[in-house]
Protein backbone atom coordinates (compact mmCIF):
# COMPACT_ATOMS: atom_id res chain seq x y z
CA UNK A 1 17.18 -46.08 1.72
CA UNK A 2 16.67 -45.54 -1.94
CA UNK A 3 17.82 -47.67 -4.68
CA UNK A 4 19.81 -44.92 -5.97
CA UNK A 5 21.22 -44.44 -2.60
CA UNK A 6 21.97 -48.42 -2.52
CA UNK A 7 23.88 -48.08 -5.73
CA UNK A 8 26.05 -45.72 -4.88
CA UNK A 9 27.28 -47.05 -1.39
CA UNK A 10 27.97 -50.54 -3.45
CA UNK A 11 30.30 -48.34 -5.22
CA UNK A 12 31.76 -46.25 -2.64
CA UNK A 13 32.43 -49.44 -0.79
CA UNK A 14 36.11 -49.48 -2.87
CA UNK A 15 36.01 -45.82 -0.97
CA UNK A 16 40.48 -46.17 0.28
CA UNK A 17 41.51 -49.57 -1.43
CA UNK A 18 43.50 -47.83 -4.53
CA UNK A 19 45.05 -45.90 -1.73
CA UNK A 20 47.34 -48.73 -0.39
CA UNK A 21 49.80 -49.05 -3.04
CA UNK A 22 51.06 -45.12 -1.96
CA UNK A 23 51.88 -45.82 1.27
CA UNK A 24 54.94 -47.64 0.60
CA UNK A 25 55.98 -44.21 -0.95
CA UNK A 26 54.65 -42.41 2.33
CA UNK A 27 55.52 -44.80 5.09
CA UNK A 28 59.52 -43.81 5.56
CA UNK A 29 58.93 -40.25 6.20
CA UNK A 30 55.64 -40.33 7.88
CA UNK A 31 55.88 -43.02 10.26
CA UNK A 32 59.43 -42.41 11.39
CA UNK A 33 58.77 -42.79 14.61
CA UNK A 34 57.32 -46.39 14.55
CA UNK A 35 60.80 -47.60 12.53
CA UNK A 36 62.43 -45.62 15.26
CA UNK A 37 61.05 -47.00 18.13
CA UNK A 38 62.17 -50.66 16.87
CA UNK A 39 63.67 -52.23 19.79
CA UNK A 40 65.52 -55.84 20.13
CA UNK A 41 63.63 -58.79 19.16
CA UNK A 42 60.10 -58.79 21.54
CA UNK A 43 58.03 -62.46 22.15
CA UNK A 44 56.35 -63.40 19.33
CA UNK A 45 53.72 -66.32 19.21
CA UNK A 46 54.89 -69.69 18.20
CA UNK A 47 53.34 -72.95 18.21
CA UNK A 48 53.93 -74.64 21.26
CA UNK A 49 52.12 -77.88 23.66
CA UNK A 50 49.57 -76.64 26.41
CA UNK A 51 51.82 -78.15 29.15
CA UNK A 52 55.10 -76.78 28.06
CA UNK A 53 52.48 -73.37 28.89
CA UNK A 54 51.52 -74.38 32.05
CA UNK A 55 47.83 -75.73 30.62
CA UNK A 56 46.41 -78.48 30.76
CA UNK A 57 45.32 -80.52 27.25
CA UNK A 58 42.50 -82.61 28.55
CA UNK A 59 40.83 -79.34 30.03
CA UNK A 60 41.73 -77.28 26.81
CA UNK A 61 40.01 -79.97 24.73
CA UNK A 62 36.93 -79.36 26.84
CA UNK A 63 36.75 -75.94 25.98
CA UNK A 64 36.74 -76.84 22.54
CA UNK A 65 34.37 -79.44 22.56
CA UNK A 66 31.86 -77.24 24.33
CA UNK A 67 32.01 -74.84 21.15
CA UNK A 68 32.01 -77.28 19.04
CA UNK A 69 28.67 -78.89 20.28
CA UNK A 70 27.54 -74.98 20.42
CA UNK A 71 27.92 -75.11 16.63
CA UNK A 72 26.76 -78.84 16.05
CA UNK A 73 23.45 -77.80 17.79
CA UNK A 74 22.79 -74.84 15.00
CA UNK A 75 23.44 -71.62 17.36
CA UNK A 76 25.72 -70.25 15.56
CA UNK A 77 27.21 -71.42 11.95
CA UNK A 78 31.29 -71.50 12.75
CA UNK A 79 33.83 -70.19 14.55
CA UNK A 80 37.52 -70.21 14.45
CA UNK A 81 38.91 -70.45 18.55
CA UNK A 82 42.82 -69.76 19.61
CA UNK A 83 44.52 -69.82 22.92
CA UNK A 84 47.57 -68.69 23.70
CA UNK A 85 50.34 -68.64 26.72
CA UNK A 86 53.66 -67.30 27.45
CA UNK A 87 53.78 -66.92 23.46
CA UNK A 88 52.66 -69.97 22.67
CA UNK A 89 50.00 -70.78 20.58
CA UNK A 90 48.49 -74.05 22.81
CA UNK A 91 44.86 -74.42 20.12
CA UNK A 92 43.88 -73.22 17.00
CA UNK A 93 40.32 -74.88 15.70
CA UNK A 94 37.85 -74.19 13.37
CA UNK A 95 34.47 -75.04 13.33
CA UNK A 96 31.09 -75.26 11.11
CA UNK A 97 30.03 -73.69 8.11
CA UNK A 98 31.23 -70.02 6.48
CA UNK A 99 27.81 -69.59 5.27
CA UNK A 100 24.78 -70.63 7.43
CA UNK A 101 23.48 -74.01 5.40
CA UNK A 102 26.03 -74.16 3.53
CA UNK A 103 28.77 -77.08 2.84
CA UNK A 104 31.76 -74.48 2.95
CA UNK A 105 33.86 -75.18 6.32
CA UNK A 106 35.57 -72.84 8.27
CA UNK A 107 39.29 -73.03 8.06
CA UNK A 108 41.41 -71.55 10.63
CA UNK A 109 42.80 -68.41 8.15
CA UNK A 110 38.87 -67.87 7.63
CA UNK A 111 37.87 -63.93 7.71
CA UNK A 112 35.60 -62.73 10.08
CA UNK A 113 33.22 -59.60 10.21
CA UNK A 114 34.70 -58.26 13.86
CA UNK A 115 32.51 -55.23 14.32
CA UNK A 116 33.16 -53.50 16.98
CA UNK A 117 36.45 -54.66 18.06
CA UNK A 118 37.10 -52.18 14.90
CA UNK A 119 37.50 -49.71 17.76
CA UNK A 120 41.02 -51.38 18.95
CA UNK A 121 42.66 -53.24 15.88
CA UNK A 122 41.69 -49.86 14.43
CA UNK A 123 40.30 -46.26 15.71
CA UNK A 124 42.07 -46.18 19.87
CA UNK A 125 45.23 -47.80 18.54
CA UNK A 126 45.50 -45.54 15.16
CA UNK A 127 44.92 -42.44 17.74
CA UNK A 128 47.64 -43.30 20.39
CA UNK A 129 50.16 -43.88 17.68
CA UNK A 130 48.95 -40.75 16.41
CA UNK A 131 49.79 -39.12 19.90
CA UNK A 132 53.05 -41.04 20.11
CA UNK A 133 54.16 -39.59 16.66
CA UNK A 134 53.25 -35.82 18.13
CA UNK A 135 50.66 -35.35 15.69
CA UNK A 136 47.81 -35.65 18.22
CA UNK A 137 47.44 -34.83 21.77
CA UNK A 138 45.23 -36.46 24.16
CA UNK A 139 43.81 -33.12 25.33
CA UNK A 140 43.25 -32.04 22.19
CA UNK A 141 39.93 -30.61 21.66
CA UNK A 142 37.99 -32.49 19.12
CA UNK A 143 37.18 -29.57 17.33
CA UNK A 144 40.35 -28.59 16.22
CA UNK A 145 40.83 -31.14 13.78
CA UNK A 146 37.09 -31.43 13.11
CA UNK A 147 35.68 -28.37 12.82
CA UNK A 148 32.21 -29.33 12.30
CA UNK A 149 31.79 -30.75 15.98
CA UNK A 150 30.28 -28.05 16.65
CA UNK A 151 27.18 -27.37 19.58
CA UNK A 152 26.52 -26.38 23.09
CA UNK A 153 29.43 -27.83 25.42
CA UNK A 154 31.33 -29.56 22.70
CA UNK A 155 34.25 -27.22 22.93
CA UNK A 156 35.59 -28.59 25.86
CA UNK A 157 35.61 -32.44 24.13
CA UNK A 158 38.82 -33.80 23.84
CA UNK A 159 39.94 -36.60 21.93
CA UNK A 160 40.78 -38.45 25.42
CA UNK A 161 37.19 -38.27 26.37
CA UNK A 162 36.07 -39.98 22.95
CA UNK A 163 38.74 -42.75 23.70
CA UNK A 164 37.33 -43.88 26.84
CA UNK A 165 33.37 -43.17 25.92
CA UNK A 166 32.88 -40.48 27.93
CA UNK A 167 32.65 -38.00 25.26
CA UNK A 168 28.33 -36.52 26.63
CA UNK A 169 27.53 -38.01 23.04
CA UNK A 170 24.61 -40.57 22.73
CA UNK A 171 24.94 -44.43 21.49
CA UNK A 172 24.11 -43.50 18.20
CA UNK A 173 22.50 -41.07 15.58
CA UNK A 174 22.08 -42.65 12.19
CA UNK A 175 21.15 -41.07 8.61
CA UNK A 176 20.29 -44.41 6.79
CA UNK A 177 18.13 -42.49 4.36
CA UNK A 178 20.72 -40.02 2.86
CA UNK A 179 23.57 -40.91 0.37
CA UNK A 180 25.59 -38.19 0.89
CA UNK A 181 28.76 -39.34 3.18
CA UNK A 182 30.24 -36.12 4.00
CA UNK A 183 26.60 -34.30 4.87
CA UNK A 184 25.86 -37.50 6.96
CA UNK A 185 29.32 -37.11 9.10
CA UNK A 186 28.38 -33.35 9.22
CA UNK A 187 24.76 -34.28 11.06
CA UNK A 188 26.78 -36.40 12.95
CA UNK A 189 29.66 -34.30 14.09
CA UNK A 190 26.50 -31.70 14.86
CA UNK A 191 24.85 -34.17 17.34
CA UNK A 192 23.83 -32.62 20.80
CA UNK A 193 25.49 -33.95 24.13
CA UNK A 194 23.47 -36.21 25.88
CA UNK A 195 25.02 -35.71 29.27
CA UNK A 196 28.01 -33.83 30.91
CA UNK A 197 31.20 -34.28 29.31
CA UNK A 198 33.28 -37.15 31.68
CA UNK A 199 30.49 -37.43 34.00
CA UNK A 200 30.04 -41.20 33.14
CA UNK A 201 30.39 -43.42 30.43
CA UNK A 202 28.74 -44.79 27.64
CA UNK A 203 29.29 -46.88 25.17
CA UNK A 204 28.83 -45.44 21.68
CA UNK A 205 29.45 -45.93 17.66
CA UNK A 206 28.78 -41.95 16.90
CA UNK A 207 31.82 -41.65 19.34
CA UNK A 208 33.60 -43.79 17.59
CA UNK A 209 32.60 -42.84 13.86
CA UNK A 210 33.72 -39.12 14.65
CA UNK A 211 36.94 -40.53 16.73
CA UNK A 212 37.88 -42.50 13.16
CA UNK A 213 37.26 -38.83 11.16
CA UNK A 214 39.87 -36.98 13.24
CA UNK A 215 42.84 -39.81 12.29
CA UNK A 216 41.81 -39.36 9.11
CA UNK A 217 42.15 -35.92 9.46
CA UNK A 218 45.69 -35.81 11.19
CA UNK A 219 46.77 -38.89 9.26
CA UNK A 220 45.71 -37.40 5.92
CA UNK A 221 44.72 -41.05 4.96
CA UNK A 222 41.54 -43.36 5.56
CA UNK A 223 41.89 -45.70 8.48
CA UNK A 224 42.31 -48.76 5.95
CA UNK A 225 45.62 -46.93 5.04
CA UNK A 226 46.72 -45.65 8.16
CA UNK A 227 46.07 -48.48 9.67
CA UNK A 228 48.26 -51.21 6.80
CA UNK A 229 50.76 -48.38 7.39
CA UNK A 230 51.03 -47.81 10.88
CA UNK A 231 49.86 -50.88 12.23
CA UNK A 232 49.01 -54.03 10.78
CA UNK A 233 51.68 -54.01 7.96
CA UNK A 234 54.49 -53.38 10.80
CA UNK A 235 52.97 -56.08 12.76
CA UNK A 236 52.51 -58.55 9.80
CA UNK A 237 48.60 -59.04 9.99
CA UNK A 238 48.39 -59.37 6.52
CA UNK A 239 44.62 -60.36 6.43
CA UNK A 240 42.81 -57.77 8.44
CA UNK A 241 41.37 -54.99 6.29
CA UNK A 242 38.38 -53.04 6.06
CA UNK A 243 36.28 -54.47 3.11
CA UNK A 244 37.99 -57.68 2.05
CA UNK A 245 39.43 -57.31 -1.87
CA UNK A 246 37.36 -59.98 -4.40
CA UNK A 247 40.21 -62.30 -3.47
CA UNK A 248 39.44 -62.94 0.09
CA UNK A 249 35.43 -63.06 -0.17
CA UNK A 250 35.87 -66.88 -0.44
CA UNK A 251 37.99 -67.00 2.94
CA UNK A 252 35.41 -64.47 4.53
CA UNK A 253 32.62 -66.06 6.57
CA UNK A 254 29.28 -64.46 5.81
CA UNK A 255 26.96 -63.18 8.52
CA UNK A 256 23.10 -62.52 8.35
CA UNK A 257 20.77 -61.51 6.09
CA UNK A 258 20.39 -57.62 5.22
CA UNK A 259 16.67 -56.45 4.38
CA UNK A 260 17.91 -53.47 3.31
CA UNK A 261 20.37 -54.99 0.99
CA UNK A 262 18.19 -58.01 -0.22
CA UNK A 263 20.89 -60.53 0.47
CA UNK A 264 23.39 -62.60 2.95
CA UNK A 265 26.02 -60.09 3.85
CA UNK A 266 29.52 -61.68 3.09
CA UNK A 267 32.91 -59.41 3.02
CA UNK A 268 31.00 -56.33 4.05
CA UNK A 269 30.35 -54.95 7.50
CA UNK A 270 27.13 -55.96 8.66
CA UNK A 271 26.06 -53.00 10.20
CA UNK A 272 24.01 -50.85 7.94
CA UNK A 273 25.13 -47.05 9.07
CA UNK A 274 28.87 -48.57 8.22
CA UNK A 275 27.90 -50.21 5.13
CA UNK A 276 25.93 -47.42 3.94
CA UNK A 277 29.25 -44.52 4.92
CA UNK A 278 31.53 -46.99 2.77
CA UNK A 279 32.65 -49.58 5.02
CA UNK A 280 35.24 -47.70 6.70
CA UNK A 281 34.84 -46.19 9.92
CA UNK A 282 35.95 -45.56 13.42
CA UNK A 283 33.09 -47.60 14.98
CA UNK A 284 32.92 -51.11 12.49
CA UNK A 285 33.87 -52.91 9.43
CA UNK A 286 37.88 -54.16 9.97
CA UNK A 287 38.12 -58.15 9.20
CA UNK A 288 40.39 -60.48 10.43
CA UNK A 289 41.65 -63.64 11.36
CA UNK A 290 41.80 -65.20 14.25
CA UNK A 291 45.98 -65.44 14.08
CA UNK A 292 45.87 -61.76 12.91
CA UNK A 293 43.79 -60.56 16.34
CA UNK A 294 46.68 -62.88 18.44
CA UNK A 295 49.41 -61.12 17.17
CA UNK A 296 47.63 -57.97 18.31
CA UNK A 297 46.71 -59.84 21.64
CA UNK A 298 50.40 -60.43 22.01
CA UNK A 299 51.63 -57.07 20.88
CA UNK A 300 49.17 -55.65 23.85
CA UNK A 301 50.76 -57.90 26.15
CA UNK A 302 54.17 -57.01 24.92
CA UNK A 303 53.50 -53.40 25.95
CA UNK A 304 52.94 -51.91 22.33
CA UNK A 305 55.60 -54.46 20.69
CA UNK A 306 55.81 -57.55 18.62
CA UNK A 307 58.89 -58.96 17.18
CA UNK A 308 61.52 -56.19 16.80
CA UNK A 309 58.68 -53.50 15.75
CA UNK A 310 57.56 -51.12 18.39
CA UNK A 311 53.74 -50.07 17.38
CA UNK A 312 52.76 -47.99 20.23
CA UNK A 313 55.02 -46.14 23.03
CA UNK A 314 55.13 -48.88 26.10
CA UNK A 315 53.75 -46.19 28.62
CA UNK A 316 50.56 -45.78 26.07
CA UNK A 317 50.20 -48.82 25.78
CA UNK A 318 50.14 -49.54 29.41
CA UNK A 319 47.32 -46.71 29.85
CA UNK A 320 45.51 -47.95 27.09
CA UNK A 321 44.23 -51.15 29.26
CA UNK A 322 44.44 -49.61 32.90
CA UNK A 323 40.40 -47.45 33.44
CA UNK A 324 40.47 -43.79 32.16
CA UNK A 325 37.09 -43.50 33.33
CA UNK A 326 37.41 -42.47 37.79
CA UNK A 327 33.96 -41.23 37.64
CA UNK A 328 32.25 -44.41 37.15
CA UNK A 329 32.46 -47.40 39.34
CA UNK A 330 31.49 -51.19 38.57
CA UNK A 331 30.02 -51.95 41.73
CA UNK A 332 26.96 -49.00 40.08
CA UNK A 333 27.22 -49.99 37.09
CA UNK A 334 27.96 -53.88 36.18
CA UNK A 335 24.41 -54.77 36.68
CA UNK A 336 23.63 -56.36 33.69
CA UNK A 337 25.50 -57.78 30.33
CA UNK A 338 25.01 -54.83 28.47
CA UNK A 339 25.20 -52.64 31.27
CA UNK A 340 28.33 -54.37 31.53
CA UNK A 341 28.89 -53.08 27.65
CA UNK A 342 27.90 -49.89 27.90
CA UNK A 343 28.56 -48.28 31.44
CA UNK A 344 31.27 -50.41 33.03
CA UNK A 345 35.01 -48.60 33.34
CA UNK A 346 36.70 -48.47 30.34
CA UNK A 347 40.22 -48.05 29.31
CA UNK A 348 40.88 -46.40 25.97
CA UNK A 349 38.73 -48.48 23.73
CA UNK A 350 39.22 -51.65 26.10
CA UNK A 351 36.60 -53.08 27.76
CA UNK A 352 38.17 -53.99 31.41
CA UNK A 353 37.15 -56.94 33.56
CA UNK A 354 34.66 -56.62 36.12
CA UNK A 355 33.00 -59.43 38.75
CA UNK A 356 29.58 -59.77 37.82
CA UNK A 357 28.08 -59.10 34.13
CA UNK A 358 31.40 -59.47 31.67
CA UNK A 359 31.08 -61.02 28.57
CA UNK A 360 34.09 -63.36 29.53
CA UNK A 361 32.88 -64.35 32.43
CA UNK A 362 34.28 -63.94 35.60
CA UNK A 363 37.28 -66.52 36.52
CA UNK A 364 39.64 -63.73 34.51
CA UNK A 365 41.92 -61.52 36.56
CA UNK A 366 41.42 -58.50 38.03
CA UNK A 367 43.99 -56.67 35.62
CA UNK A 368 42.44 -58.30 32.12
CA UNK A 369 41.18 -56.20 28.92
CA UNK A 370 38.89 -57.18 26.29
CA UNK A 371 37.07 -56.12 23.17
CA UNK A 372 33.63 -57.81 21.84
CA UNK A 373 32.36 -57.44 18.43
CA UNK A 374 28.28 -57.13 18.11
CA UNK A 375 28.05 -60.16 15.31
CA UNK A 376 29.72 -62.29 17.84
CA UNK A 377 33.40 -61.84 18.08
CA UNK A 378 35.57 -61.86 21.26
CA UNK A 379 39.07 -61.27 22.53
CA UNK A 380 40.64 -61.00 25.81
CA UNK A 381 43.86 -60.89 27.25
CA UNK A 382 44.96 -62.01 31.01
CA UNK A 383 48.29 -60.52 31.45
CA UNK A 384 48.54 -61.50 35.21
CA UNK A 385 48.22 -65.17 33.61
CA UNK A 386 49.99 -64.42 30.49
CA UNK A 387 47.06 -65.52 28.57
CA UNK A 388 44.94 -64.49 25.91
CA UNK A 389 41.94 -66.17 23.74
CA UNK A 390 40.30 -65.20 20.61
CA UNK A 391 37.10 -66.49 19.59
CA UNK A 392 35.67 -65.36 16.40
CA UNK A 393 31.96 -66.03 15.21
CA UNK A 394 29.51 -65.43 12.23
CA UNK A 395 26.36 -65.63 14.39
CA UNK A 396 25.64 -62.05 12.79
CA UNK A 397 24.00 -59.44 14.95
CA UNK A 398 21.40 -59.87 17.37
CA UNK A 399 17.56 -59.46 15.61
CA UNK A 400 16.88 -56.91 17.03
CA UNK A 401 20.06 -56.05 18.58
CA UNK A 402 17.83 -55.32 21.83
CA UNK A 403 19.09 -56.40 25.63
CA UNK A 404 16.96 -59.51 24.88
CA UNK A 405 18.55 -60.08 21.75
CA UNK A 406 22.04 -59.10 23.16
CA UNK A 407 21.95 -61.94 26.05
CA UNK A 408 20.88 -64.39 23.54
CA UNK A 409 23.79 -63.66 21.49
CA UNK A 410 25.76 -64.76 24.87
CA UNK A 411 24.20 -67.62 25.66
CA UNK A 412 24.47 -69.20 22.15
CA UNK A 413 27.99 -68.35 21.31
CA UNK A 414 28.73 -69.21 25.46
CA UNK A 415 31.75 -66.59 25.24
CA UNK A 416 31.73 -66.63 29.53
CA UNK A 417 32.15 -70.64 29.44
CA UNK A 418 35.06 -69.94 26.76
CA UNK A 419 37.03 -67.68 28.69
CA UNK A 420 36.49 -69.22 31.96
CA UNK A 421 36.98 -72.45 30.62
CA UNK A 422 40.70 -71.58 29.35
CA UNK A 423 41.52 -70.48 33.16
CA UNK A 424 39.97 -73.10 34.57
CA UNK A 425 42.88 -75.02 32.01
CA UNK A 426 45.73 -73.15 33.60
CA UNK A 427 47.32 -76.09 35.36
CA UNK A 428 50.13 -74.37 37.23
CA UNK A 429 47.36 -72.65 39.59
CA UNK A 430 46.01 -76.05 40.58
């Protein structure tokens, strides 16, 4: 990329944040329908004792011991861990260093660089609310509201099959050497389909990036906006945003170095295609908190609700976690861990449990939904236990993010000992 090119995306990185203050103008007309669907009070997470949950302390102080030591022994720089039960919040820790080397601890309200989970808190959950408010239909084609997704086959794309990954369009197709957004998105949106339409999955950013253009085309607003508006403002997550405001840098954990950039990459996605398209997108770049992500934990386990503000219709919300994708199986296709990531069932945007290769091991049940973020960030949520965890890192993304360099990331962060750990602390299953 060019140092002209550089320049400019440093700029364009404020891309949406003067944008927020007009929503408060927009919000009472245009989302109606999420003031409407306000019910009677729903759970919401309080602090509460791992036995008056059903869990057991000793066990839960294993788990974070083990992540602790994880961090002690220089695999990763920090973390911030929560658990939560029956809407109570049983452990909340934070561990290590913001910045790798660095005397700066991590404190549990610390920001983290979530990557790819970007594609719940954000992109699958903007759509569906988009569908619940009438504005979008799932069988939609994608070409309707973005008319320059345009090629052989791509006709019959609908915004369903870009939910659950089975869109025919590759992992990826990046433009890191041109500074012009809306040309890049137009190469994009003209990207060839790699394989049938809904003939199987896989996992994939372009997806993703393209999914985030069509809110922003029904919302008339960046996801940033739509997403304070629609979403994270109802539900009170007051720290996750897509680039963090000067403010918040010092609460933001930083997460690897950038060659491109020529520096430690702190409050801006890691991920260079993201970085380099402004830093919001359908496929990366929201941060958060680790209480933010478990109040939208809980609102997923509340069926689209939290508190007395109804986000998302219940029955989309239900079909949001349950696999959209028949024509795959996991018995074919969890036969490694990212396999597991990229050709496992999916629900729209989840990532569903399976037996063998999940990144949260296996002791979860049958029924649970997660999301993993590339630089090391996890959430998943057991509804048959009525249990979630979060577990956020800063390891940064894998060098080079390769299947080696993928099951590395795994084993140093131990995300399957996590997860499977907090079961194993369910004490009314003994």
């Amino acid at each position: 990329m060019s140092t002209d090119g550089l320049s400019f995306n440093r700029r364009h990185l404020l891309h949406g944040l003067g944008r927020v203050a007009a929503v408060a103008a927009i919000a009472p007309t245009f989302f109606g329908a999420a003031t409407a669907h306000a019910h009677h009070a729903a759970q919401e997470l309080t602090p509460g004792s791992p036995g008056c949950a059903g869990m057991d302390a000793g066990r839960l102080e294993d788990v974070f011991a083990r992540l602790e030591r994880r961090v002690s022994d220089g695999l990763f720089p920090g973390a911030v861990a929560l658990v939560a039960r029956r809407g109570k919040i049983v452990g909340h820790r934070a561990f290590g260093s913001r910045v790798s080397g660095e005397d700066e601890p991590v404190t549990l309200d610390t920001l983290f660089d979530v990557q790819s989970m970007t594609k719940v808190l954000a992109t699958a959950t903007a759509t569906l609310a988009l569908v619940d408010d009438g504005v979008l239909h799932l069988d939609d084609p994608v070409a309707h509201h973005l008319p320059s997704f345009t090629g052989s086959g791509k006709a019959a794309v609908t915004i369903r099959d870009m939910l659950r990954y089975s869109s025919g369009l590759p992992m990826d197709n990046q433009f890191l050497d041109n500074p012009d957004d809306e040309q890049v998105f137009q190469l994009m949106a003209e990207t060839p389909l790699e394989y049938a339409t809904g003939s199987q999955v896989l996992y994939s950013d372009l997806t993703y990036r393209l999914l985030g253009r069509v809110v922003e085309a029904a919302s008339g607003m960046d996801l940033d906006t739509f997403a304070k508006a629609r979403l994270w403002g109802p539900l009170g997550m007051t720290d996750t945003t897509y680039n963090p405001p000067p403010a918040l840098i010092p609460r933001t954990a930083a997460t690897g170095y950038s060659a491109i950039r020529g520096y430690v990459v702190r409050g801006e996605v890691q991920d260079e295609q993201d970085f380099a398209l402004g830093g919001i997108t359908g496929c990366d770049g929201v941060f958060t908190t680790a209480r933010d992500a478990a109040v939208f934990c809980q609102m997923m386990l509340n069926q689209g609700k939290y508190g007395g503000v109804r986000v998302l219709d219940k029955q989309l919300a239900r079909k949001m976690v349950k696999s959209q994708t028949p024509q795959v199986t996991a018995a074919a296709t969890d036969v490694s861990p990212l396999a597991n990531l990229l050709s496992t069932p999916k629900g729209y945007g989840w990532e569903l449990a399976t037996r063998r290769f999940s990144n949260a091991g296996m002791r979860l049940s049958a029924s649970s939904y997660g999301k993993v973020g590339g630089a090391g960030t996890f959430m998943w949520i057991d509804p048959a236990r009525d249990l979630f965890g979060v577990l956020l890192t800063n390891h940064g993304l894998p060098t080079p993010f390769d299947e080696p360099g993928w099951n590395q990331m795994l084993r140093d962060i131990g995300s399957a000992e996590f997860f499977e750990g907090i079961v194993n602390a369910v004490s009314d299953e003994w």
